[in-house]
N, C-alpha and C. Protein backbone atom coordinates (compact mmCIF):
# COMPACT_ATOMS: atom_id res chain seq x y z
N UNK A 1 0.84 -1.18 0.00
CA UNK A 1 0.00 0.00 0.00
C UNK A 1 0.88 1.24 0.00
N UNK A 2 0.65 1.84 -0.85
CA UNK A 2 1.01 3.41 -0.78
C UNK A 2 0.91 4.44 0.32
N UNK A 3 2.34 5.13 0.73
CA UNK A 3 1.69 5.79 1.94
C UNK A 3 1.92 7.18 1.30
N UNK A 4 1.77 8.19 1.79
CA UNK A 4 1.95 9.55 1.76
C UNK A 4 2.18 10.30 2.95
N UNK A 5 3.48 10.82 3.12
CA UNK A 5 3.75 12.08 3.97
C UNK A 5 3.43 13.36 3.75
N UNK A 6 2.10 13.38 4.71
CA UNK A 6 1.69 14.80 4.93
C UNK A 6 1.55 15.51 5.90
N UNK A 7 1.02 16.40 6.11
CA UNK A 7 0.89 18.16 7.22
C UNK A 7 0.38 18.78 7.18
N UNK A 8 -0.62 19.54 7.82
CA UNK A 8 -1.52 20.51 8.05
C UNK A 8 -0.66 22.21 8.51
N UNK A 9 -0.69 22.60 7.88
CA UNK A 9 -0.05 24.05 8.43
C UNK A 9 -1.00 25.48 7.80
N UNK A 10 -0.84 26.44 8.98
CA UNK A 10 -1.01 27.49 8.20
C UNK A 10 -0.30 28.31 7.56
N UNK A 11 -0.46 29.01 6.44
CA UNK A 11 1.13 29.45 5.53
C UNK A 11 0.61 30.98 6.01
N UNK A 12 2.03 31.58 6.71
CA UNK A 12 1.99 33.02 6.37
C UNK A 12 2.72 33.83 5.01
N UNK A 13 1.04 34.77 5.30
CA UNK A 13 0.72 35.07 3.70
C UNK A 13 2.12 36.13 3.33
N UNK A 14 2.32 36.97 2.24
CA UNK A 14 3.51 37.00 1.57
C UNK A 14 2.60 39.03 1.93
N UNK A 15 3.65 39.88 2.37
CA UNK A 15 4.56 39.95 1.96
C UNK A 15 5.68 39.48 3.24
N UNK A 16 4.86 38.99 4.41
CA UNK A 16 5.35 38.91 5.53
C UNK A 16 6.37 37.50 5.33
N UNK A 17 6.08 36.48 5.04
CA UNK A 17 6.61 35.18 4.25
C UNK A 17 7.92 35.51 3.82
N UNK A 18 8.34 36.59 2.96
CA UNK A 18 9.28 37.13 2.72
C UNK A 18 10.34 37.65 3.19
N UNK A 19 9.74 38.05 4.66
CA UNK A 19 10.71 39.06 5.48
C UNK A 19 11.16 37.82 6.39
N UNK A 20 10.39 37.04 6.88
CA UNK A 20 10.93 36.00 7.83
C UNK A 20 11.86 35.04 6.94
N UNK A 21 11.00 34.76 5.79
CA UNK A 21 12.65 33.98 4.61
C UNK A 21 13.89 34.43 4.99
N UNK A 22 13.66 36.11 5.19
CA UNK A 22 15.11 36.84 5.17
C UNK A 22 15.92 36.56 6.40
N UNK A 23 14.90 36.47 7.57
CA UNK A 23 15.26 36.00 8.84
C UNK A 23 15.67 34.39 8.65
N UNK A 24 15.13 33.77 8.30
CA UNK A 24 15.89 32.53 8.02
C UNK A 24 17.10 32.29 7.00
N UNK A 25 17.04 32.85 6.27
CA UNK A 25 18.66 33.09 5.72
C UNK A 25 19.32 33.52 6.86
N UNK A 26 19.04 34.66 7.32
CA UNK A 26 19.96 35.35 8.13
C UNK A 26 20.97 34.33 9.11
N UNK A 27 19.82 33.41 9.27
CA UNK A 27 20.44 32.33 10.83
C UNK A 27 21.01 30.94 10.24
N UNK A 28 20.68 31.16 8.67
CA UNK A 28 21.74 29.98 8.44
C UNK A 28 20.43 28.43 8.66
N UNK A 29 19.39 28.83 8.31
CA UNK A 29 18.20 27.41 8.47
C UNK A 29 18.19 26.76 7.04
N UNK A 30 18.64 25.04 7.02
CA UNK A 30 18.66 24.21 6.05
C UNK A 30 17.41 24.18 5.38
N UNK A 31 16.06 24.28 6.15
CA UNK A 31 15.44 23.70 5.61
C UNK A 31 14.49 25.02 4.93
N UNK A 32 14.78 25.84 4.69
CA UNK A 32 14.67 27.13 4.11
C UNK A 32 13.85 27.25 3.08
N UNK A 33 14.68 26.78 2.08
CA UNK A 33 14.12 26.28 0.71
C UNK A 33 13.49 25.02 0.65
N UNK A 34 12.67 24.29 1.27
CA UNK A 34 12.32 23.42 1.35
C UNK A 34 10.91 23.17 1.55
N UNK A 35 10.73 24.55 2.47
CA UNK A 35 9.29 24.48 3.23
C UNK A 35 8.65 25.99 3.16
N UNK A 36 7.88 26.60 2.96
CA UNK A 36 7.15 27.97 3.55
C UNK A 36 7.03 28.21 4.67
N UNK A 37 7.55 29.00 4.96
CA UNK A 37 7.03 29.72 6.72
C UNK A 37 5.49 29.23 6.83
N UNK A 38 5.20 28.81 7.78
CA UNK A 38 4.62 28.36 8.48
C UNK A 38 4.28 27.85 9.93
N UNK A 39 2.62 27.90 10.80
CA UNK A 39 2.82 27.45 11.94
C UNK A 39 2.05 25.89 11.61
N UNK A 40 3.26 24.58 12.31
CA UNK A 40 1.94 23.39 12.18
C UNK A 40 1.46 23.13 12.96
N UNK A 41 0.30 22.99 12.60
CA UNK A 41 -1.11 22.23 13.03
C UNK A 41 -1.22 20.70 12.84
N UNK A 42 -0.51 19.88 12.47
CA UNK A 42 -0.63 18.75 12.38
C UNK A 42 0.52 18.11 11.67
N UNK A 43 1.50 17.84 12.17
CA UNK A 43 2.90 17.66 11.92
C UNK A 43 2.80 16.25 11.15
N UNK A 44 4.02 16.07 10.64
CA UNK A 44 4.27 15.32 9.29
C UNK A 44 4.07 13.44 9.91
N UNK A 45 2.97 13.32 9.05
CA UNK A 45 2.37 11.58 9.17
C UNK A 45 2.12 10.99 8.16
N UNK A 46 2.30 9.88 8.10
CA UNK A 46 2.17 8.52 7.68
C UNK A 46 0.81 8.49 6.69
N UNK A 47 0.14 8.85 5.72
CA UNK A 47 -1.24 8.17 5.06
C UNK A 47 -1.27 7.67 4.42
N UNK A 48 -2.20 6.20 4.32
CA UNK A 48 -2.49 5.79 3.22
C UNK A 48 -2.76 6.40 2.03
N UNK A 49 -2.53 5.86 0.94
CA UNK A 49 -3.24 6.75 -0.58
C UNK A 49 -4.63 6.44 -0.29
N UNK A 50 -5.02 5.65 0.58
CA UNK A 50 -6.85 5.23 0.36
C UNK A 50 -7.91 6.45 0.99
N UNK A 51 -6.70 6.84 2.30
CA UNK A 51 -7.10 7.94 3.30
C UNK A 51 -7.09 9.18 3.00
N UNK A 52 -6.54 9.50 1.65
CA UNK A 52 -6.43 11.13 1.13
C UNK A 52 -7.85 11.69 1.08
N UNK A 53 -8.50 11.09 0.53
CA UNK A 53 -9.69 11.86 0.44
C UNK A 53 -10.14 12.18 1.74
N UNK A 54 -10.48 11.10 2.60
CA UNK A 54 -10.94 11.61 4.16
C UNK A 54 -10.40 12.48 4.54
N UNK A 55 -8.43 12.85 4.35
CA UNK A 55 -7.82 14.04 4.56
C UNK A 55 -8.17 15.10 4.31
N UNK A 56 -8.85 14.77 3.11
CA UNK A 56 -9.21 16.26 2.17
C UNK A 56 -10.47 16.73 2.74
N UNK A 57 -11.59 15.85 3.10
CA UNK A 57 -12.83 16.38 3.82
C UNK A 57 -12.55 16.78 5.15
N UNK A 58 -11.52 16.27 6.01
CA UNK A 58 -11.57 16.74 7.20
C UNK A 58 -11.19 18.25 7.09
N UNK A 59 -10.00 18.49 6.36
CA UNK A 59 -9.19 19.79 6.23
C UNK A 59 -10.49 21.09 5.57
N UNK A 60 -11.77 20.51 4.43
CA UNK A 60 -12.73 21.36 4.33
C UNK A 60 -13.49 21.51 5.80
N UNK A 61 -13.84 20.70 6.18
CA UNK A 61 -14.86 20.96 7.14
C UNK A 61 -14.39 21.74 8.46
N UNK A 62 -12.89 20.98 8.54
CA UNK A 62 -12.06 22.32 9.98
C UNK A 62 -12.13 23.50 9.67
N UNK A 63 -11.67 23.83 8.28
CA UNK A 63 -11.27 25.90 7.67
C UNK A 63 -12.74 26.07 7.84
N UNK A 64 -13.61 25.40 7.19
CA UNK A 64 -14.90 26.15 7.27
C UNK A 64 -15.66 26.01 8.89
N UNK A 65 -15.09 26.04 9.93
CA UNK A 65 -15.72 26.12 11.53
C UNK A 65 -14.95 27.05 11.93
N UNK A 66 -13.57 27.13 11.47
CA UNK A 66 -13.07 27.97 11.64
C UNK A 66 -12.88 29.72 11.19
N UNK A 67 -12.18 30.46 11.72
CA UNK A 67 -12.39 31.85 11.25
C UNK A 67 -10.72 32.37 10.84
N UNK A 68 -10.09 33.07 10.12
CA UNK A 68 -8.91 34.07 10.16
C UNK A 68 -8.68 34.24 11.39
N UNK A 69 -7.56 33.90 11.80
CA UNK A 69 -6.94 34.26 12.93
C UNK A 69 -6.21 35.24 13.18
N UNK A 70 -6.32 36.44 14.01
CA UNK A 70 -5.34 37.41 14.21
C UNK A 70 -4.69 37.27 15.49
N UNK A 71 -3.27 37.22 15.13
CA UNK A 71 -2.48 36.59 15.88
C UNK A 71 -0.98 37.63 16.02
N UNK A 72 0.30 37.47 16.94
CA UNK A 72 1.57 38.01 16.62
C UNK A 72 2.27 37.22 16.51
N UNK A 73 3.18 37.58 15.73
CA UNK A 73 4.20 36.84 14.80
C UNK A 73 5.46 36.77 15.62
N UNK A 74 6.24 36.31 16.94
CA UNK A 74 7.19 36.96 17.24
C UNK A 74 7.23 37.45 18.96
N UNK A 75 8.24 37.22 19.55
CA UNK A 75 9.04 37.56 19.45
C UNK A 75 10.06 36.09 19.35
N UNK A 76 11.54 35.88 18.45
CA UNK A 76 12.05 34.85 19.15
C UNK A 76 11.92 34.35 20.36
N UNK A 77 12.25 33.12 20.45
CA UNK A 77 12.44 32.07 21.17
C UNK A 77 13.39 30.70 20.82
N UNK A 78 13.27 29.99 22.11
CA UNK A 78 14.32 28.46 21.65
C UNK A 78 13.90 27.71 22.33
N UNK A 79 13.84 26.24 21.76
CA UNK A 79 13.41 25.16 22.73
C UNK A 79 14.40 23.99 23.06
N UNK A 80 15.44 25.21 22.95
CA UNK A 80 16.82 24.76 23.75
C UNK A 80 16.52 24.47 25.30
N UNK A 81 17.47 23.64 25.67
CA UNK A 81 18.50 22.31 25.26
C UNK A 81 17.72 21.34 24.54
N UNK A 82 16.21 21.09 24.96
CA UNK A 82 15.43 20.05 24.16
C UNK A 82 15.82 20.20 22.90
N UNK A 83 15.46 20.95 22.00
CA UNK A 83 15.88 20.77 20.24
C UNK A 83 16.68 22.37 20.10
N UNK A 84 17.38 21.88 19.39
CA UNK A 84 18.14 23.16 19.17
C UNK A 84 17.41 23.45 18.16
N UNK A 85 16.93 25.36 18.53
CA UNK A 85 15.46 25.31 17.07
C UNK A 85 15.48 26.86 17.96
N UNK A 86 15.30 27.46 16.75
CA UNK A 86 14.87 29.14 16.99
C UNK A 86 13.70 29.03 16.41
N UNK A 87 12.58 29.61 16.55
CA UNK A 87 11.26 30.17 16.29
C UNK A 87 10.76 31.47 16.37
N UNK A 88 9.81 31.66 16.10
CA UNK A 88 9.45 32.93 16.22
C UNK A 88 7.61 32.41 16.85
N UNK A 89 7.63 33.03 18.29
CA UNK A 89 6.74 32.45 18.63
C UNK A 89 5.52 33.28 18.29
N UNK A 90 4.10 32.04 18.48
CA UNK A 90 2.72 32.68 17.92
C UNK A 90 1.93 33.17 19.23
N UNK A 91 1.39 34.38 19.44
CA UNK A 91 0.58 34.63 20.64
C UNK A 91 -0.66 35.99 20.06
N UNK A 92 -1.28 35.76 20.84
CA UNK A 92 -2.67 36.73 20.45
C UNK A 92 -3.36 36.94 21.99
N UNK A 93 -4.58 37.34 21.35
CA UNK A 93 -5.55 37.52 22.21
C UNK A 93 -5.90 35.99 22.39
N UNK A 94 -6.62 35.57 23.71
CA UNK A 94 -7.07 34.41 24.31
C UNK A 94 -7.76 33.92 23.46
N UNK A 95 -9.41 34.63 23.25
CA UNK A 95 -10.00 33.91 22.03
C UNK A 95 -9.33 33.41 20.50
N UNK A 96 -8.58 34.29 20.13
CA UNK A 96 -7.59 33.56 18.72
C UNK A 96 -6.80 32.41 19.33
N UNK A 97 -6.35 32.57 20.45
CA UNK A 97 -5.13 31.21 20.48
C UNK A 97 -6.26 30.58 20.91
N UNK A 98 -7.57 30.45 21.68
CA UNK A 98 -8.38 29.26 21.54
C UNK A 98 -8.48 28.57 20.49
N UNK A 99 -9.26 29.40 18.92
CA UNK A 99 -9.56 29.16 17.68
C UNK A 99 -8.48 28.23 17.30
N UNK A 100 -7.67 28.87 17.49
CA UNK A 100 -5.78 27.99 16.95
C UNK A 100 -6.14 26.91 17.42
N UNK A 101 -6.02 26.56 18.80
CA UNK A 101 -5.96 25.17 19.56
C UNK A 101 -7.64 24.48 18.60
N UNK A 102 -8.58 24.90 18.60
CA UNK A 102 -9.44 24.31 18.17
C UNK A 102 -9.46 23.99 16.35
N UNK A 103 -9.12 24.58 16.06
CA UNK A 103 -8.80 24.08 14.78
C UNK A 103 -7.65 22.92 14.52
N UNK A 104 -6.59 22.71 14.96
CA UNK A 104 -5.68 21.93 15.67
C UNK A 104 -6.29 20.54 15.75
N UNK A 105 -7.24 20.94 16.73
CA UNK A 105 -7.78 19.71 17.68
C UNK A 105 -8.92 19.08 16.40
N UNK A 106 -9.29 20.07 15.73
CA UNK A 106 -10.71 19.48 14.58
C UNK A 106 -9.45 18.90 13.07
N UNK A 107 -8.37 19.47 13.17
CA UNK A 107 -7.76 18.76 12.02
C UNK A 107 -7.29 17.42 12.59
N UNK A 108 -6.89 17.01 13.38
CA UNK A 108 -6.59 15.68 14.22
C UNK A 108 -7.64 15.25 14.78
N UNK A 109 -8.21 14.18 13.33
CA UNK A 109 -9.17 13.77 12.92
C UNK A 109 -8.90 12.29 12.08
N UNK A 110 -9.74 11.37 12.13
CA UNK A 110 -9.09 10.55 11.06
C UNK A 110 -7.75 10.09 10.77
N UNK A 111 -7.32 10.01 9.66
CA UNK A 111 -5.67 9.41 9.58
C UNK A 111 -4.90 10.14 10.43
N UNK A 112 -5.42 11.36 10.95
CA UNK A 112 -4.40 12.73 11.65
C UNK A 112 -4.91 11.93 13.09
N UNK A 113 -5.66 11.43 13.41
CA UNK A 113 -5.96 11.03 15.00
C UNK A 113 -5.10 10.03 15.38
N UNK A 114 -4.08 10.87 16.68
CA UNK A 114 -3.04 10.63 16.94
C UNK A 114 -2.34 10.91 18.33
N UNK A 115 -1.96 10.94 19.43
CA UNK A 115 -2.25 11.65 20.40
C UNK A 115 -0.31 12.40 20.42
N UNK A 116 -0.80 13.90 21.00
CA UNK A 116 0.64 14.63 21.02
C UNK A 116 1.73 13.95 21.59
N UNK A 117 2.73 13.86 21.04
CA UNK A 117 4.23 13.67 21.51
C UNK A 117 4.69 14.77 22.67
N UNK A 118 4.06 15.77 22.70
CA UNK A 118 4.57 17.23 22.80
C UNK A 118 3.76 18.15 23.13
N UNK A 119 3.77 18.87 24.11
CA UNK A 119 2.55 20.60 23.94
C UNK A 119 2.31 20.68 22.89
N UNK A 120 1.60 21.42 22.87
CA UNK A 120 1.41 21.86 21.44
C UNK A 120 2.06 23.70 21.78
N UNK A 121 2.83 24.00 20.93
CA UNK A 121 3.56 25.40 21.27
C UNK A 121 3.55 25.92 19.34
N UNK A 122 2.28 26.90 19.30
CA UNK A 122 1.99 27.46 18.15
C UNK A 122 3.66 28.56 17.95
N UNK A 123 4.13 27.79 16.52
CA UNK A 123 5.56 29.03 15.99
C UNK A 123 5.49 28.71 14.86
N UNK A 124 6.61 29.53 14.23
CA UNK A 124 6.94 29.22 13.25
C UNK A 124 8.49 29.39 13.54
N UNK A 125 9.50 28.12 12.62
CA UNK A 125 10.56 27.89 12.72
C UNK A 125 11.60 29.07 11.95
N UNK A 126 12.39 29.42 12.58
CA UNK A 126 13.20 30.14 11.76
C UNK A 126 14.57 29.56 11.61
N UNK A 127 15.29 28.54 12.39
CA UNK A 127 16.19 28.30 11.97
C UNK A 127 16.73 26.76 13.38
N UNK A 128 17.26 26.09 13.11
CA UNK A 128 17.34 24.55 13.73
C UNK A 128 18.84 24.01 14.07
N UNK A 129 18.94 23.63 14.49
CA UNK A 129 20.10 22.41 13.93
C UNK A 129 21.72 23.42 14.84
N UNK A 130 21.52 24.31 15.60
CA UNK A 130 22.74 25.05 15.93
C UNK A 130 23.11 24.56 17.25
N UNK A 131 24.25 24.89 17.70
CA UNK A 131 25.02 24.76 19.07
C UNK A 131 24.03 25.76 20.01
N UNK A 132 24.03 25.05 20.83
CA UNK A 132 23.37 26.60 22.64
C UNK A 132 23.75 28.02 22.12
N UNK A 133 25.08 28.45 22.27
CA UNK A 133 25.52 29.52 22.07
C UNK A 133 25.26 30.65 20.75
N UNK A 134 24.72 29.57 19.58
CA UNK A 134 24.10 30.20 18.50
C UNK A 134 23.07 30.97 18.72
N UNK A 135 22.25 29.71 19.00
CA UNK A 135 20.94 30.08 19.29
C UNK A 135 20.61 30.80 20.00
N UNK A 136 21.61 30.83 21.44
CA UNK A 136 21.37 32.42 22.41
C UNK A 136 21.89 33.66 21.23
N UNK A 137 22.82 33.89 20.84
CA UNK A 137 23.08 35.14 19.90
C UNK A 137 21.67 34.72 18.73
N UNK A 138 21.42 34.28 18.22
CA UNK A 138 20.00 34.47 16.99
C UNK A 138 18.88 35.29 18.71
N UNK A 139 18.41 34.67 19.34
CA UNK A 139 17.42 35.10 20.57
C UNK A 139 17.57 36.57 20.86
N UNK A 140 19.09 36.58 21.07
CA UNK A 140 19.62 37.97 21.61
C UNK A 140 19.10 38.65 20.41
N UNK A 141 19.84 38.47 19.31
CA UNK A 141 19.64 39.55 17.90
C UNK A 141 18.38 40.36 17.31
N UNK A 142 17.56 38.73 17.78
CA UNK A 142 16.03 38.97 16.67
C UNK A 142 15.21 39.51 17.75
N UNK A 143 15.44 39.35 19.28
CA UNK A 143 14.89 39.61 20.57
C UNK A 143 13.44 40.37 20.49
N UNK A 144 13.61 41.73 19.87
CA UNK A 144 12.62 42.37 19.75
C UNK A 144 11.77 42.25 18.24
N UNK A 145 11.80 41.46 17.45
CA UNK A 145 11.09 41.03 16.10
C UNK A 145 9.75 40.65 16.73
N UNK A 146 8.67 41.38 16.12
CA UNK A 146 7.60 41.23 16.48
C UNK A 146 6.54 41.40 15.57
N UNK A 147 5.17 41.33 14.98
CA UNK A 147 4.50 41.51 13.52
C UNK A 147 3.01 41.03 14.06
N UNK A 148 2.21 41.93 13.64
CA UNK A 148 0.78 40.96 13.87
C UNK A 148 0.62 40.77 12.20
N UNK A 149 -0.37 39.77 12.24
CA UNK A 149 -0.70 39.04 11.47
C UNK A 149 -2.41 38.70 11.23
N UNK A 150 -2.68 38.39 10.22
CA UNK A 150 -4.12 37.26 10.14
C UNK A 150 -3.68 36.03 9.19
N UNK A 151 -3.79 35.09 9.80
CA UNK A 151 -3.37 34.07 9.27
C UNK A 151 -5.34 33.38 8.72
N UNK A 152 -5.25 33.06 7.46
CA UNK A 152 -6.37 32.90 6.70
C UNK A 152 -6.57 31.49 6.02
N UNK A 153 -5.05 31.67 6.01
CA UNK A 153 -5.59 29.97 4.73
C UNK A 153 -4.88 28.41 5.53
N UNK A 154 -5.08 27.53 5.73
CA UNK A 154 -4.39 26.35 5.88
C UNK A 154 -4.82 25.64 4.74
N UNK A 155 -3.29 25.23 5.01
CA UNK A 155 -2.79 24.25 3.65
C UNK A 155 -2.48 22.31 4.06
N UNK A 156 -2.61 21.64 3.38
CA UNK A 156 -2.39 20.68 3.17
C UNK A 156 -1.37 19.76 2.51
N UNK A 157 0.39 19.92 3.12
CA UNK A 157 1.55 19.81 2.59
C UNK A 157 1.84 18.30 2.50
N UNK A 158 2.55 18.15 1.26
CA UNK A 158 3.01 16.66 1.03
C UNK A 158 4.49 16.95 1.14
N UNK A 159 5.08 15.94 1.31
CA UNK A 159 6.76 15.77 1.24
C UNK A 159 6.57 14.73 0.60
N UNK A 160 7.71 14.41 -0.60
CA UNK A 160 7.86 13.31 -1.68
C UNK A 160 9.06 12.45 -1.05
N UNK A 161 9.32 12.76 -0.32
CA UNK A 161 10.08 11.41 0.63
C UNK A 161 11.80 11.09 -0.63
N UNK A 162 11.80 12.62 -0.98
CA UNK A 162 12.87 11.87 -1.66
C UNK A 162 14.15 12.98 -1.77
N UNK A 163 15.51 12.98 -1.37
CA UNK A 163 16.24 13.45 -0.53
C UNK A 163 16.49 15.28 -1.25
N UNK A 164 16.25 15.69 0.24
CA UNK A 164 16.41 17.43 -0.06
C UNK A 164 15.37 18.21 -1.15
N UNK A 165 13.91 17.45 -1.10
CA UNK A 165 13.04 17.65 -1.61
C UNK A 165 12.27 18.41 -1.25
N UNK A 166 11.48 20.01 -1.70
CA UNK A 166 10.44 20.50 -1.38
C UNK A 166 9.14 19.57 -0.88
N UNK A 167 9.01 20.27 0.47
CA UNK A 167 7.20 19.84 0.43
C UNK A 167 6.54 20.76 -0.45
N UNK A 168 5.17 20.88 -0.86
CA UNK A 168 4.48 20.91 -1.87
C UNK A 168 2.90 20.65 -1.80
N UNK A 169 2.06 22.27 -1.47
CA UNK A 169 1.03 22.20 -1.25
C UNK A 169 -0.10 21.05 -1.94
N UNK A 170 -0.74 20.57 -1.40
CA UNK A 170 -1.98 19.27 -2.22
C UNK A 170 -2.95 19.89 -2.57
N UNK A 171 -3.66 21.02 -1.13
CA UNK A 171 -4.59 21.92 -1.31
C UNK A 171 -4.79 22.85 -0.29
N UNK A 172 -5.44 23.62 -0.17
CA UNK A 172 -5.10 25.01 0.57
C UNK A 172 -6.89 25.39 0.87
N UNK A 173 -7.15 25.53 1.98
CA UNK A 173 -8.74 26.07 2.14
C UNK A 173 -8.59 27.98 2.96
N UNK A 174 -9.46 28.16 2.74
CA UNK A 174 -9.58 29.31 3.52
C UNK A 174 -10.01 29.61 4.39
N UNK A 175 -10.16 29.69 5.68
CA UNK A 175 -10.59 29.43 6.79
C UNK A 175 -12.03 30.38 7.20
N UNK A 176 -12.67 29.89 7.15
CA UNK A 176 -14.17 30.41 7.42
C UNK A 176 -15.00 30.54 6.39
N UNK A 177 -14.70 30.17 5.21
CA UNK A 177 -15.40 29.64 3.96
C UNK A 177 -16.31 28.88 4.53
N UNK A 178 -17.56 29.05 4.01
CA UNK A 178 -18.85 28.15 4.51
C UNK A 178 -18.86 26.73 3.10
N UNK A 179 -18.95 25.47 4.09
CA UNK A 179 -18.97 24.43 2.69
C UNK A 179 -20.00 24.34 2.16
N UNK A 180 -19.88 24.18 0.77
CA UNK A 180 -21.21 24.07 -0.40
C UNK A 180 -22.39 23.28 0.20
N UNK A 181 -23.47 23.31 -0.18
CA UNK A 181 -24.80 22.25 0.37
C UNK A 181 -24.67 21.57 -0.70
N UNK A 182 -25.52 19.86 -0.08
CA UNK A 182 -25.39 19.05 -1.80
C UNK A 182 -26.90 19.49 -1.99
N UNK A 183 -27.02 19.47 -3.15
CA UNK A 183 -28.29 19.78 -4.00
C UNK A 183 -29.45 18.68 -3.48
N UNK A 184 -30.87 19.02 -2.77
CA UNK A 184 -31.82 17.72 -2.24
C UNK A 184 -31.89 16.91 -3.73
């Protein structure tokens, strides 16, 4: 049986996408070109090819319960010594980081139903893979980087499992789009 590696994320929209790219160059992050800024919502799993479609209805029916989230982009952080990993952490008002967690919780669903390894700690990655001492100078540097945001669309990312390969949107909903009725 065919599997597929996929992910639920929300992509921040461009021109902001751009400026954090720059921040991830800046720090020297491999996986740069590989992936879109993004926060995930449902980190990279295992599906059958049989289960895509169920993927695909769950991911309509979550964006559409859900609403645009306005959220801040920032300020660094590290989840040093655990993983050496700079981020740029996600925080808002209470009701948006509810929405977050609940959308989250409605995409881990089906092939995604799975129970956390981990908190769940809404970011987006800016750069990985460094010594302690890096990562305190990136923290120190970017310290005050901060941005609000509305994050609108989640996407539905594949990885082709094949070495130093882009992931690669499947499909992308908009979040609070109401789904079509079927015709009586």
């Amino acid at each position: 049986m065919t599997k597929r590696h996929l992910a639920v994320v929300l992509t921040v929209p461009a021109p902001l996408a751009t400026e954090i790219d720059g921040l991830r160059r800046a720090t020297g992050d491999p996986r740069r070109e590989r992936i879109v800024p993004h926060v995930t919502l449902v980190p990279p799993t295992n599906v059958q090819e049989e289960d895509v479609p169920q993927v695909l209805a769950d991911l309509r029916v979550a964006a559409a319960a859900s609403h645009a989230l306005d959220l801040t982009i920032g300020p660094v952080a590290t989840f040093a010594p655990v993983t050496p990993l700079a981020y740029l952490s996600v925080s808002g008002d209470p009701t948006e980081l509810d929405a977050l967690d609940r959308l989250r919780r409605d995409l881990a669903v089906g092939p995604f139903a799975r129970p956390l390894k981990r908190r769940f700690v809404p970011h987006v990655t800016i750069s990985g893979e460094h010594p302690e001492a890096r990562l305190a100078a990136i923290v120190e540097a970017l310290g005050g980087w901060r941005v609000d945001v509305q994050l609108g669309t989640v996407s539905l990312m594949e990885h082709p499992r094949t070495p130093r390969s882009p992931w690669r949107p499947l499909a992308e909903e908009v979040l609070g789009l109401p789904q079509p009725r079927d015709a009586d």
